[in-house]
N, C-alpha and C. Protein backbone atom coordinates (compact mmCIF):
# COMPACT_ATOMS: atom_id res chain seq x y z
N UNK A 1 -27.45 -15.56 -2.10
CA UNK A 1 -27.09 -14.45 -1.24
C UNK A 1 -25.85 -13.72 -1.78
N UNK A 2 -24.90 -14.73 -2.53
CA UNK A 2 -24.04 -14.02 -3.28
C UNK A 2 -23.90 -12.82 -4.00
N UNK A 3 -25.15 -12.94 -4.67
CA UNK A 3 -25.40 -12.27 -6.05
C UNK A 3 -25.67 -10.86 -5.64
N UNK A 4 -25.99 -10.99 -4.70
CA UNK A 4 -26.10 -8.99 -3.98
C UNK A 4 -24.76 -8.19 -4.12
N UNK A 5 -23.45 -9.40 -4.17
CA UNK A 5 -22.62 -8.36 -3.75
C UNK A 5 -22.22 -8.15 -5.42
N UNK A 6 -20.85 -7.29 -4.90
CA UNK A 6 -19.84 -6.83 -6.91
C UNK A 6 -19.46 -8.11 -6.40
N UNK A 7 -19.08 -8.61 -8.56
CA UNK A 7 -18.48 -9.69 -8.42
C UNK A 7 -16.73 -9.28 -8.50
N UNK A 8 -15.54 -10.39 -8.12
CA UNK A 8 -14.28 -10.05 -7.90
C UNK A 8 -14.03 -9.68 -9.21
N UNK A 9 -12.80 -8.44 -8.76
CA UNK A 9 -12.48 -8.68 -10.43
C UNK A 9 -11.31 -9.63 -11.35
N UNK A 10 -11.76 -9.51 -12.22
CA UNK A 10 -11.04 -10.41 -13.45
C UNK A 10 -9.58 -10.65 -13.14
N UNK A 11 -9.27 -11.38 -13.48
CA UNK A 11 -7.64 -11.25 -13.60
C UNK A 11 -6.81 -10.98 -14.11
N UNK A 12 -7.56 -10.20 -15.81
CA UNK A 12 -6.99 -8.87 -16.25
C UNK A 12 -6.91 -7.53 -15.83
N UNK A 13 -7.76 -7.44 -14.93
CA UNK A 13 -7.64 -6.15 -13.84
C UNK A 13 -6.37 -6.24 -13.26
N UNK A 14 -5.85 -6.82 -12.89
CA UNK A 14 -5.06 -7.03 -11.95
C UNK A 14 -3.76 -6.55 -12.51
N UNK A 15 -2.34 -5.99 -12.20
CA UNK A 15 -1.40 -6.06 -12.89
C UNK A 15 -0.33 -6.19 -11.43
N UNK A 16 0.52 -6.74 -12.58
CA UNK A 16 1.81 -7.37 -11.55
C UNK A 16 3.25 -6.76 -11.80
N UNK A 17 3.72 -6.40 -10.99
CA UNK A 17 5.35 -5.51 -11.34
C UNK A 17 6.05 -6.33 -11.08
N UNK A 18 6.92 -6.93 -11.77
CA UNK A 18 8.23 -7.86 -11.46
C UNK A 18 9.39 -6.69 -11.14
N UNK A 19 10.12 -6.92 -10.32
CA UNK A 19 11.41 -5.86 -10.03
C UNK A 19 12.53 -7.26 -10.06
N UNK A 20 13.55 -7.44 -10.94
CA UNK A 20 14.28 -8.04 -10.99
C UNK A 20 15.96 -7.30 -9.99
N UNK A 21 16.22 -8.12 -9.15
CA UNK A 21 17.18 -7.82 -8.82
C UNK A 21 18.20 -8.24 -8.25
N UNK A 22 19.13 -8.44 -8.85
CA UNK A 22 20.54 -9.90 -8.62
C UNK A 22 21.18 -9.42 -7.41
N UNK A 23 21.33 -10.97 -7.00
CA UNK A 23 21.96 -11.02 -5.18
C UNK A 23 23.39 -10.03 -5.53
N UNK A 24 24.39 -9.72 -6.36
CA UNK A 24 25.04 -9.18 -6.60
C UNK A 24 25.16 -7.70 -6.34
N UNK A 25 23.65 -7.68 -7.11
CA UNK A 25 23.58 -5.89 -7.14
C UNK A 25 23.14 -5.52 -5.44
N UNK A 26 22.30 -6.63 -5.21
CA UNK A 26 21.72 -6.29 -3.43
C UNK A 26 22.84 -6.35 -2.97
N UNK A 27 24.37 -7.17 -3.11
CA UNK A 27 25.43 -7.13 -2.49
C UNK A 27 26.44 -6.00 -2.56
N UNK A 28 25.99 -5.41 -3.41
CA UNK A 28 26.42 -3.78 -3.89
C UNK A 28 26.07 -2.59 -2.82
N UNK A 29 25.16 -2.77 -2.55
CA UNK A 29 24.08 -1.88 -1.93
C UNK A 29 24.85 -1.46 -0.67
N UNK A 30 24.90 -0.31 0.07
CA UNK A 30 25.77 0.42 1.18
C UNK A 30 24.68 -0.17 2.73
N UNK A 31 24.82 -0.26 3.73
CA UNK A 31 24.08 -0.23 4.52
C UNK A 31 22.25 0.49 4.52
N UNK A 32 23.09 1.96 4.26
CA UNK A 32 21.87 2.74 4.08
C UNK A 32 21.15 2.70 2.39
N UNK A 33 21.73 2.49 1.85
CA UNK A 33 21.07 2.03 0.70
C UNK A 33 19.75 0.86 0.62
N UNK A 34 20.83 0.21 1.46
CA UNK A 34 19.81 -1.68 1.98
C UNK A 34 18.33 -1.51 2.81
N UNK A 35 18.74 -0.57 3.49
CA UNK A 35 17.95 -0.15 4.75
C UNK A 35 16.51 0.56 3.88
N UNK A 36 17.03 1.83 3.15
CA UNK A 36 15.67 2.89 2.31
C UNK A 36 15.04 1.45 1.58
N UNK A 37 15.98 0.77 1.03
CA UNK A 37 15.14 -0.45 -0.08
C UNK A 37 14.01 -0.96 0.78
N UNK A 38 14.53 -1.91 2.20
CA UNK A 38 14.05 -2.87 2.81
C UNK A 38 12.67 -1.93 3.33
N UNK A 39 12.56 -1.03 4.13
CA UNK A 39 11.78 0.07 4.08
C UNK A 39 10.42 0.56 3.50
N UNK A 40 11.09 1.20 2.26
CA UNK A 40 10.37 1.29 1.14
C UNK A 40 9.56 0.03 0.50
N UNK A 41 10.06 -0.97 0.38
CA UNK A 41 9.22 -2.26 -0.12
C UNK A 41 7.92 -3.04 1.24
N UNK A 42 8.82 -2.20 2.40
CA UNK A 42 7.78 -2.53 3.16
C UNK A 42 6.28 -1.99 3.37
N UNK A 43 6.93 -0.58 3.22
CA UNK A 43 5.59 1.00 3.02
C UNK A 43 4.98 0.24 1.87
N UNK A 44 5.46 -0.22 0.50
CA UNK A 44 4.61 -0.46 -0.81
C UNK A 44 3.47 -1.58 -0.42
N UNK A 45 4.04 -2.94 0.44
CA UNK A 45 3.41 -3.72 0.86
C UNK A 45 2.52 -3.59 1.95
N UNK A 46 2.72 -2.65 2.95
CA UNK A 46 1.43 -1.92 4.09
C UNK A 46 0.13 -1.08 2.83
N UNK A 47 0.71 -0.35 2.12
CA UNK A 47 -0.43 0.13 1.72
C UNK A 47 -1.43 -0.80 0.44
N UNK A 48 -0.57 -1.63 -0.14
CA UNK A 48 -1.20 -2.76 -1.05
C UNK A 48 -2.32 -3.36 0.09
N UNK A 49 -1.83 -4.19 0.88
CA UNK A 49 -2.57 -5.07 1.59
C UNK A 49 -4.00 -3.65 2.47
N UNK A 50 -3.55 -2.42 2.83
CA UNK A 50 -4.72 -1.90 3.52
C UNK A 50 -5.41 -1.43 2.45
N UNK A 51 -5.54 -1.30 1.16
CA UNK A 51 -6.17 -0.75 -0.11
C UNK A 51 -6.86 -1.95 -0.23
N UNK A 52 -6.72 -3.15 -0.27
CA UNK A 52 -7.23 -4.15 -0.51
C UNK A 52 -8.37 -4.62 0.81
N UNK A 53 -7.85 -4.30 1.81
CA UNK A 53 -8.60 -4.38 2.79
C UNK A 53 -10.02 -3.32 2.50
N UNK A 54 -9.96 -1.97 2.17
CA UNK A 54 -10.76 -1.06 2.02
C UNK A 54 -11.58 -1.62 1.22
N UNK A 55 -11.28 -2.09 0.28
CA UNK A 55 -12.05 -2.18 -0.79
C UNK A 55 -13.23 -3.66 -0.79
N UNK A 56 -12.72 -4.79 0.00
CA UNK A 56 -13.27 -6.08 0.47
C UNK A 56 -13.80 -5.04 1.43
N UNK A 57 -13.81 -4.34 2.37
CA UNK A 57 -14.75 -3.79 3.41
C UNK A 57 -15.82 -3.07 3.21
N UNK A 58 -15.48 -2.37 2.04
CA UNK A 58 -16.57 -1.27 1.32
C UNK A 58 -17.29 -1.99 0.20
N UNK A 59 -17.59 -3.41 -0.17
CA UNK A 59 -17.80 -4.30 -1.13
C UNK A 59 -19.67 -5.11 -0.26
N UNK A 60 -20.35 -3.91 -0.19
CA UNK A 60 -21.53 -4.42 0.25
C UNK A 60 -22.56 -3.85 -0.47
N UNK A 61 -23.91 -4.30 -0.19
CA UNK A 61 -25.28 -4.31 -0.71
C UNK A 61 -25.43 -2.23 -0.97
N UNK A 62 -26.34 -2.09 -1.75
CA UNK A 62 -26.67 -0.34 -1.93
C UNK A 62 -28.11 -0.61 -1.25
N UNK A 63 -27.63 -1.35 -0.12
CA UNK A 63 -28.73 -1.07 0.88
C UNK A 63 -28.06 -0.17 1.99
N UNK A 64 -28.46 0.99 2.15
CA UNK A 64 -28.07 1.91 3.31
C UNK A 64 -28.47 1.56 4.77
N UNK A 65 -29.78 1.28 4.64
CA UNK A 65 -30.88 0.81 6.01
C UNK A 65 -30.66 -0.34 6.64
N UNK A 66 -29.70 -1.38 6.14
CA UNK A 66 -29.02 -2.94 6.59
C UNK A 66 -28.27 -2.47 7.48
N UNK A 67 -28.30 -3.34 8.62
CA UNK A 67 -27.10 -3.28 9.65
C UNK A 67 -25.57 -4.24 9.12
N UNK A 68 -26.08 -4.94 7.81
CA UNK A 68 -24.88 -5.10 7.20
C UNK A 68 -24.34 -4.05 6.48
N UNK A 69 -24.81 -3.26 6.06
CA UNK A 69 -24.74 -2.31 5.46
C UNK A 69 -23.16 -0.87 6.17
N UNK A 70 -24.23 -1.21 7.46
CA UNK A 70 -23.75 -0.11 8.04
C UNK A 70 -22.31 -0.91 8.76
N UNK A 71 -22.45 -1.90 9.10
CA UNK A 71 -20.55 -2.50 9.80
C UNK A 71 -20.07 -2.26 8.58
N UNK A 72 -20.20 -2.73 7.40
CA UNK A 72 -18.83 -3.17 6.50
C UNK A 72 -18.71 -1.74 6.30
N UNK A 73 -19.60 -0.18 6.55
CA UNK A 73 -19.36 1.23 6.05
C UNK A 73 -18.45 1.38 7.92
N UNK A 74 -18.80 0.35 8.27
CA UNK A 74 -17.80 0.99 10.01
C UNK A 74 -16.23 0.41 9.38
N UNK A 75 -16.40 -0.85 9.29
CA UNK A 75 -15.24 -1.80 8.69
C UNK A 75 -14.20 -0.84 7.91
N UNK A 76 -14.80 -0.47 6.93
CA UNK A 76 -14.28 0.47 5.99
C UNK A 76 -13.44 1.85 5.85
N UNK A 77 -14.45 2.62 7.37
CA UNK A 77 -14.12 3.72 7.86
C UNK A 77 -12.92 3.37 8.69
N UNK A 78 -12.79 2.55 9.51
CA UNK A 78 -11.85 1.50 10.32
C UNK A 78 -10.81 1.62 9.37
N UNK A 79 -10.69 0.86 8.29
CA UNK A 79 -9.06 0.35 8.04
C UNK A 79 -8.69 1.43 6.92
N UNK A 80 -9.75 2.81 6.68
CA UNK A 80 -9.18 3.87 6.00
C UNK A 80 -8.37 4.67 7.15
N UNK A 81 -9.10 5.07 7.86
CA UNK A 81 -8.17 5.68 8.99
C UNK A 81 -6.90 5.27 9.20
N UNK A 82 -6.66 3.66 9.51
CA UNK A 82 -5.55 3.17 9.45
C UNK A 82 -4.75 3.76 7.85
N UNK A 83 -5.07 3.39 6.72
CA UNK A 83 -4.62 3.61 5.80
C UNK A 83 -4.02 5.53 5.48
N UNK A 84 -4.74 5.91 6.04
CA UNK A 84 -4.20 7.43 5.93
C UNK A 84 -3.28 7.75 7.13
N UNK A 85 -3.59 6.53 8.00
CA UNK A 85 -1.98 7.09 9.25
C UNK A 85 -0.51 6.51 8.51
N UNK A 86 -0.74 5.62 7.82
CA UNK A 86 0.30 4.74 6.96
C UNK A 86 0.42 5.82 5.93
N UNK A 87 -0.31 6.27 5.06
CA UNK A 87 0.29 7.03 3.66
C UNK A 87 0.67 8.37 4.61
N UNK A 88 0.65 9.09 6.19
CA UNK A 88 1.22 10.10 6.67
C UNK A 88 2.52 9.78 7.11
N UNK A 89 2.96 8.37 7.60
CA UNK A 89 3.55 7.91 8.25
C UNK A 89 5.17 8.07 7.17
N UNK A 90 4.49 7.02 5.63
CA UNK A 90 5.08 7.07 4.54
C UNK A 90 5.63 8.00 4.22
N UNK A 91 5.18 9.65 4.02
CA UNK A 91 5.44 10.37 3.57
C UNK A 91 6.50 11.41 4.13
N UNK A 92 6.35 11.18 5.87
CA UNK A 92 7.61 11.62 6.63
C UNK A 92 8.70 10.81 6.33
N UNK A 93 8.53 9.40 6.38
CA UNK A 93 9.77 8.48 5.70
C UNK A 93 10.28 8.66 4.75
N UNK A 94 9.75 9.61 3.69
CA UNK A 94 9.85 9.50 2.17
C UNK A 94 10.91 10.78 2.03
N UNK A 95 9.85 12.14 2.79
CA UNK A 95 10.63 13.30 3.25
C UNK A 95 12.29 13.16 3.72
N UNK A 96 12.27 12.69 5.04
CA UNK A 96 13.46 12.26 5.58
C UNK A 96 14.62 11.58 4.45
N UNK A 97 14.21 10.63 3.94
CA UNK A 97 14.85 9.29 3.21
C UNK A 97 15.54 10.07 2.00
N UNK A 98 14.80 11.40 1.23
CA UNK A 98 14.61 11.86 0.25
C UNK A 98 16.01 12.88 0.47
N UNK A 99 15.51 13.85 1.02
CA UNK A 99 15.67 15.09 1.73
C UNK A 99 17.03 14.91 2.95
N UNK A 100 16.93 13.97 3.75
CA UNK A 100 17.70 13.97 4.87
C UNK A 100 19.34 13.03 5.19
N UNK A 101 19.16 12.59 3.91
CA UNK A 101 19.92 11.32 3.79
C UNK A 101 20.85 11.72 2.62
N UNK A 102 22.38 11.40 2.75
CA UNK A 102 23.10 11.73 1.39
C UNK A 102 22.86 10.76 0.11
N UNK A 103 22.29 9.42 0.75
CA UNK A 103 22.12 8.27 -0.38
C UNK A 103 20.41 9.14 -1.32
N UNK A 104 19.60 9.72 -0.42
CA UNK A 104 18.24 9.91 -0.77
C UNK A 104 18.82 10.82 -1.79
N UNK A 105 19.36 12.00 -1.60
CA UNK A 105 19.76 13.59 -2.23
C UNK A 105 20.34 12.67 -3.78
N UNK A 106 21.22 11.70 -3.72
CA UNK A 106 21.47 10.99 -4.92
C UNK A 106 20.21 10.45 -5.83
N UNK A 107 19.19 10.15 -4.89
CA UNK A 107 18.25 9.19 -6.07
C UNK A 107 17.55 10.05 -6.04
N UNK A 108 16.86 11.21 -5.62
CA UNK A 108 16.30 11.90 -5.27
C UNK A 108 15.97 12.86 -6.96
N UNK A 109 16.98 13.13 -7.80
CA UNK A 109 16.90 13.60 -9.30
C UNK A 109 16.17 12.57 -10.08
N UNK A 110 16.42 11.40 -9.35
CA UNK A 110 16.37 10.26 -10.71
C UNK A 110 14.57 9.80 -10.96
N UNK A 111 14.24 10.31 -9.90
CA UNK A 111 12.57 10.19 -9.51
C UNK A 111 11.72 10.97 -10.06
């Protein structure tokens, strides 16, 4: 029953970002500095985990006429919606953070 579906991919697909960053330099960091970081790593991690969700949801048979077919295309439609209120949500945060903030207007060139 397996064999209907895609198989996972490889684990050369996959790539991994290390961000190295010493308790020092985080001890550097201004309030609002701490805050856009903590934030921002959170937005990166909401949309990782709902992309991943989409994609395990949309991961069914090219049978159209299955009522399996059709939940995992409900499933799918489901946690995209979610996913586009998060990348709107993000992008006012990003605006603001960017734009509204004297720490943002600083990093804001460097991007």
């Amino acid at each position: 029953m397996s064999s209907q579906f895609q198989s996972a991919p490889e684990v050369s697909d996959i790539r991994i970002h290390r961000v190295r960053l010493p308790k020092k330099a985080l001890a550097k960091l201004t309030d609002e500095e701490r805050f856009l970081f903590v934030v921002i790593g959170q937005i990166l991690n909401e949309v990782s985990a709902l992309h991943r969700l989409i994609v395990f949801a949309s991961n069914y048979p090219d049978h159209p006429d299955t009522t399996k077919a059709s939940v995992h295309a409900s499933q799918a439609t489901y946690f995209l919606r979610i996913f586009i209120g998060h990348l709107y949500e993000a992008h006012l945060f990003m605006n603001w953070a960017l734009y509204g903030t004297p720490t943002g207007k600083l990093y804001r060139d460097r991007m």
